[in-house]
PDB file of N, CA and C in Angstrom:
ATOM      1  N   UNK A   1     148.502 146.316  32.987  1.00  0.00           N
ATOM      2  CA  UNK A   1     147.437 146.402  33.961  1.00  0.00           C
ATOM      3  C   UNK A   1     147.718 147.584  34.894  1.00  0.00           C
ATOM      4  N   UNK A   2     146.970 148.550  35.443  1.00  0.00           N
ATOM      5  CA  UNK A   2     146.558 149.282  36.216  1.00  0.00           C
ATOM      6  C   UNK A   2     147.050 149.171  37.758  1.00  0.00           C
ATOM      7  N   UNK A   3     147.736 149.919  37.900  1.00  0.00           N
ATOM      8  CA  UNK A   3     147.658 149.653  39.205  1.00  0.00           C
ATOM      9  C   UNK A   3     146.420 150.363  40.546  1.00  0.00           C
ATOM     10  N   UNK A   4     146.528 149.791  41.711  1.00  0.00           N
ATOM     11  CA  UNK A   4     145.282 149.998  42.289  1.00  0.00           C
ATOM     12  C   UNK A   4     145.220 151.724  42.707  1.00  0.00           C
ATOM     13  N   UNK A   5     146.754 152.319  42.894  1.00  0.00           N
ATOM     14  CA  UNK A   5     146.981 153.671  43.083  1.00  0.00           C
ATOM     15  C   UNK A   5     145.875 154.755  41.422  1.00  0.00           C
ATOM     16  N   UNK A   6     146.651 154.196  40.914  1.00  0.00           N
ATOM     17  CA  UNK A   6     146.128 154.722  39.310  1.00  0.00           C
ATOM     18  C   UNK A   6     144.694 154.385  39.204  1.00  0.00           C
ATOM     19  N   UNK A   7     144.062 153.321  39.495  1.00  0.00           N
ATOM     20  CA  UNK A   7     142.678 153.272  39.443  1.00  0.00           C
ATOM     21  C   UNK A   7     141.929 154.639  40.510  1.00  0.00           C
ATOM     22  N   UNK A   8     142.020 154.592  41.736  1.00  0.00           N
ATOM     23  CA  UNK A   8     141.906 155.548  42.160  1.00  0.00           C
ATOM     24  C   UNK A   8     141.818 156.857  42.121  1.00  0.00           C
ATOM     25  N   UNK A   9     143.187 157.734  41.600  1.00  0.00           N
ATOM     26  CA  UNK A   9     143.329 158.771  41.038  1.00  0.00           C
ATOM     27  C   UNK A   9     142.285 158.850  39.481  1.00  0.00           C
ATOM     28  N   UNK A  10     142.527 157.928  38.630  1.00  0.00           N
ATOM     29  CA  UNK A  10     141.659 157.983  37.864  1.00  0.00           C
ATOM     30  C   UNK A  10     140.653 158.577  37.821  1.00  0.00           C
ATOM     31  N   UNK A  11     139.880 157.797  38.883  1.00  0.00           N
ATOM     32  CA  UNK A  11     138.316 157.680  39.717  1.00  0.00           C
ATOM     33  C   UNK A  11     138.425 159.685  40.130  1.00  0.00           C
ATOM     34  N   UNK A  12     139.386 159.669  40.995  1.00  0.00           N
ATOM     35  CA  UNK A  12     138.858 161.016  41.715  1.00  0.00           C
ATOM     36  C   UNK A  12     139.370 162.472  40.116  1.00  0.00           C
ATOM     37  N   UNK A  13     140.130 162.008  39.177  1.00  0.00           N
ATOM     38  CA  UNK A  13     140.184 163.123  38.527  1.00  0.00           C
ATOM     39  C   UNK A  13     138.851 162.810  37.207  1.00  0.00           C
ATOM     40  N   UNK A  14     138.114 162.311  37.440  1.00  0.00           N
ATOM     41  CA  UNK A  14     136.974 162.113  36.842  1.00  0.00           C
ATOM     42  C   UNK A  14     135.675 163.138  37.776  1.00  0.00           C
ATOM     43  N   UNK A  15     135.986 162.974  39.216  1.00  0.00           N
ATOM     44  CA  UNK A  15     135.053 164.007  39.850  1.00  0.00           C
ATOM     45  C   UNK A  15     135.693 165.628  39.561  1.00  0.00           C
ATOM     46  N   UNK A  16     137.341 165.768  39.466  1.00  0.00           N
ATOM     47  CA  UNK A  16     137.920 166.707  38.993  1.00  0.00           C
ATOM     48  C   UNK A  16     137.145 167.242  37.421  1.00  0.00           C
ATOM     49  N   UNK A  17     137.010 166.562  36.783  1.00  0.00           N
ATOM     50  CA  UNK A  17     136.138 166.813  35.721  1.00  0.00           C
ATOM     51  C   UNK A  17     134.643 167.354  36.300  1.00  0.00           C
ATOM     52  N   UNK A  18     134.309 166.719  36.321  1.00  0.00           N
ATOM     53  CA  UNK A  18     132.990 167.081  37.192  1.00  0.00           C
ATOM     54  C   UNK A  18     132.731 168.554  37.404  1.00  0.00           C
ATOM     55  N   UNK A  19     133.801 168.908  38.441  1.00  0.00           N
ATOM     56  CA  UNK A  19     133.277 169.835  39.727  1.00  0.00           C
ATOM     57  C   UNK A  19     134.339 170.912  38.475  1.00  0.00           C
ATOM     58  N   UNK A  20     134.715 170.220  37.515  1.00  0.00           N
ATOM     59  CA  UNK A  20     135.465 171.588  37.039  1.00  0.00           C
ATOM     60  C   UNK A  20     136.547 172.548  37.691  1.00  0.00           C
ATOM     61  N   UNK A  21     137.280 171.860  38.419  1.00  0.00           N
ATOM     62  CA  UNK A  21     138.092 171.935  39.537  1.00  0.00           C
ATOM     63  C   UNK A  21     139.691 171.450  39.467  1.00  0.00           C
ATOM     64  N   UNK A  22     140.610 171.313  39.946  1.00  0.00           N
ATOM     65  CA  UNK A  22     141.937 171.031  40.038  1.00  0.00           C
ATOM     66  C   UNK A  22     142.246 170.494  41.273  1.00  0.00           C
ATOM     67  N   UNK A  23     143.349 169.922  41.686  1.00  0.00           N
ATOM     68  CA  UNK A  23     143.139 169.758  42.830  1.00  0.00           C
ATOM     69  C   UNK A  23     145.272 169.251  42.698  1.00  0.00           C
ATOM     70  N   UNK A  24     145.776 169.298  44.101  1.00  0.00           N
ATOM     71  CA  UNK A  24     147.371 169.243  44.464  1.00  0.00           C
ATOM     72  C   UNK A  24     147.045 167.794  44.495  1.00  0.00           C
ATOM     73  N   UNK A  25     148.489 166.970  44.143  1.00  0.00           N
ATOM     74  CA  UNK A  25     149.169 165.939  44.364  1.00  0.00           C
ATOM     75  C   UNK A  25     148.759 165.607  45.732  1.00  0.00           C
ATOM     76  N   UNK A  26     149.066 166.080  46.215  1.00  0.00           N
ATOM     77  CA  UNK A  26     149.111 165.553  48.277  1.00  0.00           C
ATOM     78  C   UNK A  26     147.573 165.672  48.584  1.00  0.00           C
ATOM     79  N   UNK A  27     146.496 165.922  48.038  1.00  0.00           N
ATOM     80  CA  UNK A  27     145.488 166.135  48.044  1.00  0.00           C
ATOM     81  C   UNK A  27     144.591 165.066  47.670  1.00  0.00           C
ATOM     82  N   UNK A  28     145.062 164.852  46.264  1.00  0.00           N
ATOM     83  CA  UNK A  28     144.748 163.350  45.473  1.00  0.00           C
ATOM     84  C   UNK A  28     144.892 162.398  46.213  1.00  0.00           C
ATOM     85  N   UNK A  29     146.556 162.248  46.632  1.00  0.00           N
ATOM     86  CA  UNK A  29     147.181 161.081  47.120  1.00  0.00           C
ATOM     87  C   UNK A  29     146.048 160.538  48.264  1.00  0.00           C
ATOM     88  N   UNK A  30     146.070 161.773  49.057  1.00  0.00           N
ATOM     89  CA  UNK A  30     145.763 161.295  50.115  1.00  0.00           C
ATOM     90  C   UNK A  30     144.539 160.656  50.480  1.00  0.00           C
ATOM     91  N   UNK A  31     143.223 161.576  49.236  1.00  0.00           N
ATOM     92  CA  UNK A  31     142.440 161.046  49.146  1.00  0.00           C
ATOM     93  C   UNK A  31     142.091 159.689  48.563  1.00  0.00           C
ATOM     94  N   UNK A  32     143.050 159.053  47.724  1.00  0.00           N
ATOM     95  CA  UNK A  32     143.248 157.736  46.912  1.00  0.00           C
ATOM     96  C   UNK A  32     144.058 156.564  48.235  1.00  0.00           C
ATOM     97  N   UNK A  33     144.383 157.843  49.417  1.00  0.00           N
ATOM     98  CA  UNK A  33     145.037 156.598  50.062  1.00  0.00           C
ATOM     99  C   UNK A  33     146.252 156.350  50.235  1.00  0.00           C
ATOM    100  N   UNK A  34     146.908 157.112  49.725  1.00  0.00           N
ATOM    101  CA  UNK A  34     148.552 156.990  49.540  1.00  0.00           C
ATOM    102  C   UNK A  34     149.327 158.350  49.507  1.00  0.00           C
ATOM    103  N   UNK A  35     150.608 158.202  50.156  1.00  0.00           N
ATOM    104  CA  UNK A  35     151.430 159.630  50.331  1.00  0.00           C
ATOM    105  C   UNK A  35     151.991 159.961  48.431  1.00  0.00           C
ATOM    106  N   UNK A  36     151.901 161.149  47.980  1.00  0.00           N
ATOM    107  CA  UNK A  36     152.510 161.710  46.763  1.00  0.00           C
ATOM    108  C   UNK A  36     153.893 161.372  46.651  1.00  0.00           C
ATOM    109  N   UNK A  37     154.388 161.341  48.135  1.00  0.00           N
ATOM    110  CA  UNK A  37     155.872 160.639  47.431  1.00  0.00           C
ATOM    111  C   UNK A  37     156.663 162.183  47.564  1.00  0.00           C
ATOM    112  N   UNK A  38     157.974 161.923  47.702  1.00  0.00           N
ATOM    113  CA  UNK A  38     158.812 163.141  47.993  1.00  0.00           C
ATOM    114  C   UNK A  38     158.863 164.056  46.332  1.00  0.00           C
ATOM    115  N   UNK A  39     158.575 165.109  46.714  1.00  0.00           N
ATOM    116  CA  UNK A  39     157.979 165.813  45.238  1.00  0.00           C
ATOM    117  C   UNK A  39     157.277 165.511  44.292  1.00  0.00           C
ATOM    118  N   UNK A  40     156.135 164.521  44.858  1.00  0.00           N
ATOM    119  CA  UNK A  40     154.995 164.157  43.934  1.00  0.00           C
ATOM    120  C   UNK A  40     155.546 162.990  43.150  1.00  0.00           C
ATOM    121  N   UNK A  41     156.732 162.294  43.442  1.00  0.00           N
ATOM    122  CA  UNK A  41     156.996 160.953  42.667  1.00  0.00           C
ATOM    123  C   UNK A  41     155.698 159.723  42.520  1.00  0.00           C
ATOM    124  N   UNK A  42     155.481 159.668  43.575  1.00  0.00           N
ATOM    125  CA  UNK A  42     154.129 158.678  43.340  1.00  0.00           C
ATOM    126  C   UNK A  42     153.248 158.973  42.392  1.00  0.00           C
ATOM    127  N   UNK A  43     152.616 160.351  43.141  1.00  0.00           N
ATOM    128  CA  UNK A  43     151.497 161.215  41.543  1.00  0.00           C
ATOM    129  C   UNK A  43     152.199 161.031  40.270  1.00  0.00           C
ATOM    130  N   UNK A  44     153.169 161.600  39.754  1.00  0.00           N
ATOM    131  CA  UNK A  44     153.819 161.662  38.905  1.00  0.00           C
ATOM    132  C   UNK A  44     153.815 159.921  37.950  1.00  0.00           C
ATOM    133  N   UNK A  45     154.037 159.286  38.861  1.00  0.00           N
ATOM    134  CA  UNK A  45     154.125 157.838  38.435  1.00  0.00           C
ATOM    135  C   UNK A  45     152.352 157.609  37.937  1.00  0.00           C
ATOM    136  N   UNK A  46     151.673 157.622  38.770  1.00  0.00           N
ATOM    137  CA  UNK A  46     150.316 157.852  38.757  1.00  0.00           C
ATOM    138  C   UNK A  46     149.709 158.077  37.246  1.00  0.00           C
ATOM    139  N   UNK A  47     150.107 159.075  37.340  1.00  0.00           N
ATOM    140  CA  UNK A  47     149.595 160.165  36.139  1.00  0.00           C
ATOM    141  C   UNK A  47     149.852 159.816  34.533  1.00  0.00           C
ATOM    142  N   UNK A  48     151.103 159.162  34.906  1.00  0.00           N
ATOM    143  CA  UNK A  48     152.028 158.204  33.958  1.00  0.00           C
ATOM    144  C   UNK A  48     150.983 156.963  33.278  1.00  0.00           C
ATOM    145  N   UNK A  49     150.617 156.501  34.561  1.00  0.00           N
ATOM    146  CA  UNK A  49     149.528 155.076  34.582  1.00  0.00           C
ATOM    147  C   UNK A  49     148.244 155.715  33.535  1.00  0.00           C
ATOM    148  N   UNK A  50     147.963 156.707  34.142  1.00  0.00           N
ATOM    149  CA  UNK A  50     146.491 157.100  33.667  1.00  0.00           C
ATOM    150  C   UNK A  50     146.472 157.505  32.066  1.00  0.00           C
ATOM    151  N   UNK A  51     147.897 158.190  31.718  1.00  0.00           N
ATOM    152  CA  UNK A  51     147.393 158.950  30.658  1.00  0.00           C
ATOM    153  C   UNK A  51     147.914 157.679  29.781  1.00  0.00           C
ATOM    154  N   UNK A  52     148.427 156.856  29.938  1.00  0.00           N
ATOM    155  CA  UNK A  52     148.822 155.731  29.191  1.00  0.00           C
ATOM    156  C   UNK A  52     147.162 154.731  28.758  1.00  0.00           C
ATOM    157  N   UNK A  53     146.279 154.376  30.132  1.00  0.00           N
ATOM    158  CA  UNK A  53     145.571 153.556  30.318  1.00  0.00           C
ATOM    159  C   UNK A  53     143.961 154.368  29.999  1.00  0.00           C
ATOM    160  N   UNK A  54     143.937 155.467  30.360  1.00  0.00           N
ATOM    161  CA  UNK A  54     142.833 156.293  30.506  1.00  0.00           C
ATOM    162  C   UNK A  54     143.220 157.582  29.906  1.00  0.00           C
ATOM    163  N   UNK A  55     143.342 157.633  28.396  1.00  0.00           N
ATOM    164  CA  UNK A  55     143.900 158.871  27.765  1.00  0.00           C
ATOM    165  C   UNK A  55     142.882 160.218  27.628  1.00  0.00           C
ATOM    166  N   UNK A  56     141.628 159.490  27.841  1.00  0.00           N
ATOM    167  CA  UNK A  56     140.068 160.218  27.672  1.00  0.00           C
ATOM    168  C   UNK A  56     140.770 160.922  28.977  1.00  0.00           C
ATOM    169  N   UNK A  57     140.489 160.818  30.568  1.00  0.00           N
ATOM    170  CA  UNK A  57     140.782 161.602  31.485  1.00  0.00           C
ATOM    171  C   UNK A  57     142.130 162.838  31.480  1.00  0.00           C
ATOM    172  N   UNK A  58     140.639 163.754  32.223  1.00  0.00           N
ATOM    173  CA  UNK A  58     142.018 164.828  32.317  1.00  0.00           C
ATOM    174  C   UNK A  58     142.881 165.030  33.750  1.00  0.00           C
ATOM    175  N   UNK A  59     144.058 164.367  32.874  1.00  0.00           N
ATOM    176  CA  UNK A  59     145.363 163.679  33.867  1.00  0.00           C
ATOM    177  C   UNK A  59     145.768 165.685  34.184  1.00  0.00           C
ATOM    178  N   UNK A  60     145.906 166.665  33.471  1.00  0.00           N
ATOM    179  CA  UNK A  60     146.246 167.669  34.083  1.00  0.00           C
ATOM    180  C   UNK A  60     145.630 168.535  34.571  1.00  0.00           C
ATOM    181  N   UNK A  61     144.604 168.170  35.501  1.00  0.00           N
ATOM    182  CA  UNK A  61     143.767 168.906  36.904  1.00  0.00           C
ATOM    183  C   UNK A  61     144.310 168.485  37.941  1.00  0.00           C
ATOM    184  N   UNK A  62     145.616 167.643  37.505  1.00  0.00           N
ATOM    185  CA  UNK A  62     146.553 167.075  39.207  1.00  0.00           C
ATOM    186  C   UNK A  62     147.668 168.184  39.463  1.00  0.00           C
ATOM    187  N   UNK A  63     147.814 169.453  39.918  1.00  0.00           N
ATOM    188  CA  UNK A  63     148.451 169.979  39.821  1.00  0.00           C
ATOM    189  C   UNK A  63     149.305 169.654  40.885  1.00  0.00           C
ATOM    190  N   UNK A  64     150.698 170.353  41.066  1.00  0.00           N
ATOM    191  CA  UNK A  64     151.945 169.852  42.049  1.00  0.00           C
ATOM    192  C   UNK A  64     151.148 170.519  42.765  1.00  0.00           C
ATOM    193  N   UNK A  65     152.081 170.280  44.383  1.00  0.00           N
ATOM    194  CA  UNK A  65     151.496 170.742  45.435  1.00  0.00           C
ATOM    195  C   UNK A  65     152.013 172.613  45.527  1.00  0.00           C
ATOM    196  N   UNK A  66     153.377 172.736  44.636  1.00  0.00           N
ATOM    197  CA  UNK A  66     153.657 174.151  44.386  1.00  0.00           C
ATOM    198  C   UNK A  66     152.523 174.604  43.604  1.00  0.00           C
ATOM    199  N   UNK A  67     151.680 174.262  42.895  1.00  0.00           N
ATOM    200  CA  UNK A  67     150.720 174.767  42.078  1.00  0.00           C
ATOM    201  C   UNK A  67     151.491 175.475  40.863  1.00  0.00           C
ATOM    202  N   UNK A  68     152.664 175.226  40.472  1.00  0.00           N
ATOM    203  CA  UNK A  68     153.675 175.674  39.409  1.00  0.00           C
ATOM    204  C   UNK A  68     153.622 174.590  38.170  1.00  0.00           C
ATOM    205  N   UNK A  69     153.381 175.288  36.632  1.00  0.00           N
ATOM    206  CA  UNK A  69     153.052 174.723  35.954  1.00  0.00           C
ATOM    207  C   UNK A  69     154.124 175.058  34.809  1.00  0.00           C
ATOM    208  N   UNK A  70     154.658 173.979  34.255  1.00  0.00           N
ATOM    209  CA  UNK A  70     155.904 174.631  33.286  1.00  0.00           C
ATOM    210  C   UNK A  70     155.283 175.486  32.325  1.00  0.00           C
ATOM    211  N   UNK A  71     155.630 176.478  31.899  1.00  0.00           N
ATOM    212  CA  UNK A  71     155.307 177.419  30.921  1.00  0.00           C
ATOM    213  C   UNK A  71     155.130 176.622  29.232  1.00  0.00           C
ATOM    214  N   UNK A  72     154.141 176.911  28.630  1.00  0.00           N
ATOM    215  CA  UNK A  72     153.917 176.374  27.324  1.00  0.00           C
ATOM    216  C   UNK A  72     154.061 175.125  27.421  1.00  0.00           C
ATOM    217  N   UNK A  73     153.565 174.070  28.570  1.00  0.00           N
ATOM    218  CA  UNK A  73     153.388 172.808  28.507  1.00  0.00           C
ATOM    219  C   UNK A  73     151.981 172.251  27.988  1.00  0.00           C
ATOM    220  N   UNK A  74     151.754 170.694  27.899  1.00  0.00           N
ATOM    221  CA  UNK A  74     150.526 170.538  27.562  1.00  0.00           C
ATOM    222  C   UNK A  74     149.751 170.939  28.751  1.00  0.00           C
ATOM    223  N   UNK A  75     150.296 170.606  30.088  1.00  0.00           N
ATOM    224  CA  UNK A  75     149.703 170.739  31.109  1.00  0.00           C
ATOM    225  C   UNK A  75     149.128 172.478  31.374  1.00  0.00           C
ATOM    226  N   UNK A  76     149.800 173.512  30.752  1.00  0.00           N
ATOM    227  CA  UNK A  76     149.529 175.114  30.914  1.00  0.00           C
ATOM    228  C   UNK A  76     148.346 174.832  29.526  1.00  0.00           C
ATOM    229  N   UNK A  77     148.833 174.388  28.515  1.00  0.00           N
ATOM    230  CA  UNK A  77     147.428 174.217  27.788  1.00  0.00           C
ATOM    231  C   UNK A  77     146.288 174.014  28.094  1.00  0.00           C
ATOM    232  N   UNK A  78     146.326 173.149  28.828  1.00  0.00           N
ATOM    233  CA  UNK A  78     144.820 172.292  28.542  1.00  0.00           C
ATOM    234  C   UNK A  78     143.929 173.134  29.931  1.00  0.00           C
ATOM    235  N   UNK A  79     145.286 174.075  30.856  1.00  0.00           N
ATOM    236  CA  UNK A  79     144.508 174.472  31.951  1.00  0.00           C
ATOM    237  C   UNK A  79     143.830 175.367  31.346  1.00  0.00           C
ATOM    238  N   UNK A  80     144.491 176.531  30.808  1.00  0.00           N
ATOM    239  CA  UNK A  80     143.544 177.740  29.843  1.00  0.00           C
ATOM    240  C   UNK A  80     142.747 177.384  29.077  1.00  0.00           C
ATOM    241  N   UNK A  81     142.786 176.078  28.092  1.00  0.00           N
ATOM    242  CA  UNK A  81     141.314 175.488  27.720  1.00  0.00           C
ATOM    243  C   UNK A  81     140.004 175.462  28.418  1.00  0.00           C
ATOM    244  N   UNK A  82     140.111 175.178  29.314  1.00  0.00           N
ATOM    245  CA  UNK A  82     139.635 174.899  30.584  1.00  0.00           C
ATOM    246  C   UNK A  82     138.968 175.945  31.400  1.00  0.00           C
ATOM    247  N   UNK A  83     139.545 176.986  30.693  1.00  0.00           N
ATOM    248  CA  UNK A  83     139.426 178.725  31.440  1.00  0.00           C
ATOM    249  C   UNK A  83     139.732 178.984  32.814  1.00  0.00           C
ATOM    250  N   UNK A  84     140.881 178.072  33.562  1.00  0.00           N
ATOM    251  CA  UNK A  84     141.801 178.047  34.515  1.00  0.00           C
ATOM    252  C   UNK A  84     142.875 179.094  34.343  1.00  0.00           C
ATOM    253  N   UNK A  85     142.917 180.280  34.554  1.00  0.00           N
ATOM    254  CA  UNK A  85     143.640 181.229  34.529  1.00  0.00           C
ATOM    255  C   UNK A  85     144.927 180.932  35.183  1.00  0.00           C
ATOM    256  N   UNK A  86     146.277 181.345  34.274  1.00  0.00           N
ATOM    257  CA  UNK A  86     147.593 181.001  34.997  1.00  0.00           C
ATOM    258  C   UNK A  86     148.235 182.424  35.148  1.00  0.00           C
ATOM    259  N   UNK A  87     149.203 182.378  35.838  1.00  0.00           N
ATOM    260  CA  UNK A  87     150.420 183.916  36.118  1.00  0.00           C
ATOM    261  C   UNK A  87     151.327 183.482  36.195  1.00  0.00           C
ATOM    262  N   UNK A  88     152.043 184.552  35.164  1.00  0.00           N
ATOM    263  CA  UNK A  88     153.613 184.203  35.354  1.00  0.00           C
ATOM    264  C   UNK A  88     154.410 183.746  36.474  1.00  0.00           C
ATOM    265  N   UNK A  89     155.276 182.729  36.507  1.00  0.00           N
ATOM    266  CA  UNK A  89     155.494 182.734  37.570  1.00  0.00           C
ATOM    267  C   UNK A  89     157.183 183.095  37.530  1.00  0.00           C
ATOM    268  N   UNK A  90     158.326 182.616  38.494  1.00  0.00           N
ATOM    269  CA  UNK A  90     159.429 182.684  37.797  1.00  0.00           C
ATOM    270  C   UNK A  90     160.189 181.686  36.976  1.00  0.00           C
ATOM    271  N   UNK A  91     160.772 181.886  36.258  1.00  0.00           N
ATOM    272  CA  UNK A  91     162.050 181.350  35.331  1.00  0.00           C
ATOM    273  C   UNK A  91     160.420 180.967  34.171  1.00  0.00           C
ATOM    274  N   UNK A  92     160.663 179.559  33.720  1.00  0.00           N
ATOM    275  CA  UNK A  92     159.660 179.032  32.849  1.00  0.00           C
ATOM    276  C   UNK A  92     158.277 178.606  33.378  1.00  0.00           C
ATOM    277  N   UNK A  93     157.986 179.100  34.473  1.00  0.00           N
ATOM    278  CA  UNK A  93     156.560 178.686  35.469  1.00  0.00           C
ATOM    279  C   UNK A  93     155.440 179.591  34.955  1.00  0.00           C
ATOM    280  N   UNK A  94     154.234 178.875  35.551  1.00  0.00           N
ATOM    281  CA  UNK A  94     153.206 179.451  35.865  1.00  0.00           C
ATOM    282  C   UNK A  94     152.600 178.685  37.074  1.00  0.00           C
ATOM    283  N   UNK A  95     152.142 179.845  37.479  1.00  0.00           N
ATOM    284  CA  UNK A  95     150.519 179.255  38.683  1.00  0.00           C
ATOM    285  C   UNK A  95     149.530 179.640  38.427  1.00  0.00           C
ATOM    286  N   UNK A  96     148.418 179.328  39.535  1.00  0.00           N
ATOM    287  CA  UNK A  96     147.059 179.256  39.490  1.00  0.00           C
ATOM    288  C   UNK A  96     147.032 180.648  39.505  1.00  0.00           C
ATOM    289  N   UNK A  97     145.968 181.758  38.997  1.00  0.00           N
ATOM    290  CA  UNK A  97     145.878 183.029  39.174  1.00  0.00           C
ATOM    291  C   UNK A  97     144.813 183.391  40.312  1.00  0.00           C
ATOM    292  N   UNK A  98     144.074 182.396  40.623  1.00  0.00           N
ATOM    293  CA  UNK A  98     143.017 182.194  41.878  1.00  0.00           C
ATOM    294  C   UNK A  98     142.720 180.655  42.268  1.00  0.00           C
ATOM    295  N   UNK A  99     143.907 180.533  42.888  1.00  0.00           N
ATOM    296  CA  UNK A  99     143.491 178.834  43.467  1.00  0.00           C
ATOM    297  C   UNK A  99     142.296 178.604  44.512  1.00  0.00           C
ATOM    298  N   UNK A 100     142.007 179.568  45.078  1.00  0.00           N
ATOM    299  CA  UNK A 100     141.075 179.029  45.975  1.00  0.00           C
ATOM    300  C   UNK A 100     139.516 179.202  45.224  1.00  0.00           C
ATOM    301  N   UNK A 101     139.525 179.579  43.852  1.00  0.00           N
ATOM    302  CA  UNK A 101     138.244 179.235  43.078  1.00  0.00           C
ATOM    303  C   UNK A 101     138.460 178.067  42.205  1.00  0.00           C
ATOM    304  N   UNK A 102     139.474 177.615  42.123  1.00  0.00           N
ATOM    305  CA  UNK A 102     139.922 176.160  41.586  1.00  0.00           C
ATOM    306  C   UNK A 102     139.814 174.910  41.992  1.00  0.00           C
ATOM    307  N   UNK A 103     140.446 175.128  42.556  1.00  0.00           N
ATOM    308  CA  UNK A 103     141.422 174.046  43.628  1.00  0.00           C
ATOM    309  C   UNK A 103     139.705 173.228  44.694  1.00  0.00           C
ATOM    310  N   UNK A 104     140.224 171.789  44.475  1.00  0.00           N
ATOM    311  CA  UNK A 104     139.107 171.158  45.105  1.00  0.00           C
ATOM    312  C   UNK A 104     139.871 170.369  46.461  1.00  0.00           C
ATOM    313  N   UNK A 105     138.862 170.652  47.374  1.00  0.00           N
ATOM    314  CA  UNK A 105     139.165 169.808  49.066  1.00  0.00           C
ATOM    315  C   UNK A 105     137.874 169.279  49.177  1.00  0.00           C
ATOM    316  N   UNK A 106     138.615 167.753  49.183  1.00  0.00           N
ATOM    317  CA  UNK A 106     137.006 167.118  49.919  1.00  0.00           C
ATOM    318  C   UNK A 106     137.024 167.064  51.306  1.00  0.00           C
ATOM    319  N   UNK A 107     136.075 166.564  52.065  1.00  0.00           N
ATOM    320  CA  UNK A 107     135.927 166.849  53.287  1.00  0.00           C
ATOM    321  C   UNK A 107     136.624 165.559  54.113  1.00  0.00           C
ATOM    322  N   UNK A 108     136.773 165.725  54.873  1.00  0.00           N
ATOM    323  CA  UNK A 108     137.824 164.638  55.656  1.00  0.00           C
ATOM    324  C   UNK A 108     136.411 163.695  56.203  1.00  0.00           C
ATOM    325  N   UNK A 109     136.971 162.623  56.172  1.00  0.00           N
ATOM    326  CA  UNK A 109     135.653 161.271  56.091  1.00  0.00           C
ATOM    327  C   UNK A 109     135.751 161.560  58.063  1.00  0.00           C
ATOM    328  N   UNK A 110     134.879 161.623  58.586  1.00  0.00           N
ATOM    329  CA  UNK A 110     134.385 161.315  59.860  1.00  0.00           C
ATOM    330  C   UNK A 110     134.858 160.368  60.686  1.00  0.00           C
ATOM    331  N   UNK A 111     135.672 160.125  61.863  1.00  0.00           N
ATOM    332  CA  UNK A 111     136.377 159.336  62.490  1.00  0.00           C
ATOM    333  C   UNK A 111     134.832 158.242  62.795  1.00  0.00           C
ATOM    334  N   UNK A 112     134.917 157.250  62.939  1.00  0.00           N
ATOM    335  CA  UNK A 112     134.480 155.775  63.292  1.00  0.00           C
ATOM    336  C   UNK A 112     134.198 156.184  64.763  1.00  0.00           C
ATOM    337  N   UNK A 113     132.905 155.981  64.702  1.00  0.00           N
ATOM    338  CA  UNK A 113     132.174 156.021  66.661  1.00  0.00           C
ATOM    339  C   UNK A 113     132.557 154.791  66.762  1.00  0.00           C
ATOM    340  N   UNK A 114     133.338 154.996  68.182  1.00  0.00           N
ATOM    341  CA  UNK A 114     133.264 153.300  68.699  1.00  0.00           C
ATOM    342  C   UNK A 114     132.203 152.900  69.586  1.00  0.00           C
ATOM    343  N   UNK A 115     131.644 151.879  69.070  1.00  0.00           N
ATOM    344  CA  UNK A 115     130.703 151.029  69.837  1.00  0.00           C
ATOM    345  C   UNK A 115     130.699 151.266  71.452  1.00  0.00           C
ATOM    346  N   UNK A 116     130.089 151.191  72.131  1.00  0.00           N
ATOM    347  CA  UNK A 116     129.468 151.404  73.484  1.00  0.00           C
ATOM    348  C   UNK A 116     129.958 149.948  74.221  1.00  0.00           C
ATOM    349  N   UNK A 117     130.346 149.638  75.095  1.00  0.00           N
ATOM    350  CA  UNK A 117     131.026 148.366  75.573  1.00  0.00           C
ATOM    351  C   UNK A 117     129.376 148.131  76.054  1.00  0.00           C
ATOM    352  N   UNK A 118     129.802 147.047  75.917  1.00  0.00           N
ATOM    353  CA  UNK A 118     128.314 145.889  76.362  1.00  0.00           C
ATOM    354  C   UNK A 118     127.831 145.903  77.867  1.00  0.00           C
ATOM    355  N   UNK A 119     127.397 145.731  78.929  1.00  0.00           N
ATOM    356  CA  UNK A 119     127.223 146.169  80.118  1.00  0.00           C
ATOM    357  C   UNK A 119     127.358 145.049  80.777  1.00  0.00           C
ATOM    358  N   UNK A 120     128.067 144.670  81.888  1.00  0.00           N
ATOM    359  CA  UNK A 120     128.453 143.671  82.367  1.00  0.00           C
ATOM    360  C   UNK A 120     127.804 143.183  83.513  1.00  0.00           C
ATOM    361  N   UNK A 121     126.922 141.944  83.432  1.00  0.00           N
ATOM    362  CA  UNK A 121     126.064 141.524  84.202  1.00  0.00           C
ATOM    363  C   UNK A 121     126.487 141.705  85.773  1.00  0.00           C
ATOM    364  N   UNK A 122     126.093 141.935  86.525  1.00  0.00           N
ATOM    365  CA  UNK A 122     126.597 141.649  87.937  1.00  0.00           C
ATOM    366  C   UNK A 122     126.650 140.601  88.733  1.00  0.00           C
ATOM    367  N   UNK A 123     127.597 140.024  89.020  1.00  0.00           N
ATOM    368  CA  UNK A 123     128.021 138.921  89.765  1.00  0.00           C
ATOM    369  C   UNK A 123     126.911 138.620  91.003  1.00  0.00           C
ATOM    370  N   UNK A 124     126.239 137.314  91.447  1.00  0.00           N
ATOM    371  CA  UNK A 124     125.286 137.629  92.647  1.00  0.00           C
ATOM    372  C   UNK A 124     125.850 136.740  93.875  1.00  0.00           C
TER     373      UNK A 124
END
């Protein structure tokens, strides 16, 4: 069974599909509700959930928050499928070659107006 983190991410890399877009670990998380975890351990776990449970979704539009992608992975695959341009990066890496035409930010949800206190009759 699924956990409620993994349902989530699921959910939002399905709009990642969508918008044709990528989007960081700490980005996801946060939007699903939950911290990525010290170097994306949570995502990572996450991602684990999804591609096990939800193999149709594309689990690699979750990129790290370095935006560094191991060289000749499935994950560098499926980005150039995709026509997500990568650049060398160092040792066995790659990154985004234009993240800010990639890379998706949703908008931060609107803080909660608080209610107006009720008006307090006057004593006679």
């Amino acid at each position: 069974m699924a956990s409620t983190r993994a349902e989530e991410v699921a959910e939002l890399l399905y709009e990642l599909k969508r918008a044709a877009k990528v989007a960081k670990y700490s980005v996801i998380a946060k939007k699903a509700g939950f911290s990525a975890g010290a170097n994306g351990k949570a995502m990572d776990t996450c991602l684990k959930t999804v591609r096990r449970d939800w193999p149709h979704l594309q689990w690699w539009r979750a990129v790290s928050d370095t935006s560094l992608v191991v060289k000749d992975s499935d994950q560098a695959k499926k980005l150039a499928e995709a026509g997500i341009t990568l650049k060398a990066g160092k040792d066995d890496t790659m990154t985004l070659a234009a993240p800010e035409d990639v890379l998706m930010e949703w908008p931060e949800a609107p803080a909660p107006v608080a209610a107006a206190p009720a008006p307090v009759a006057a004593a006679k």
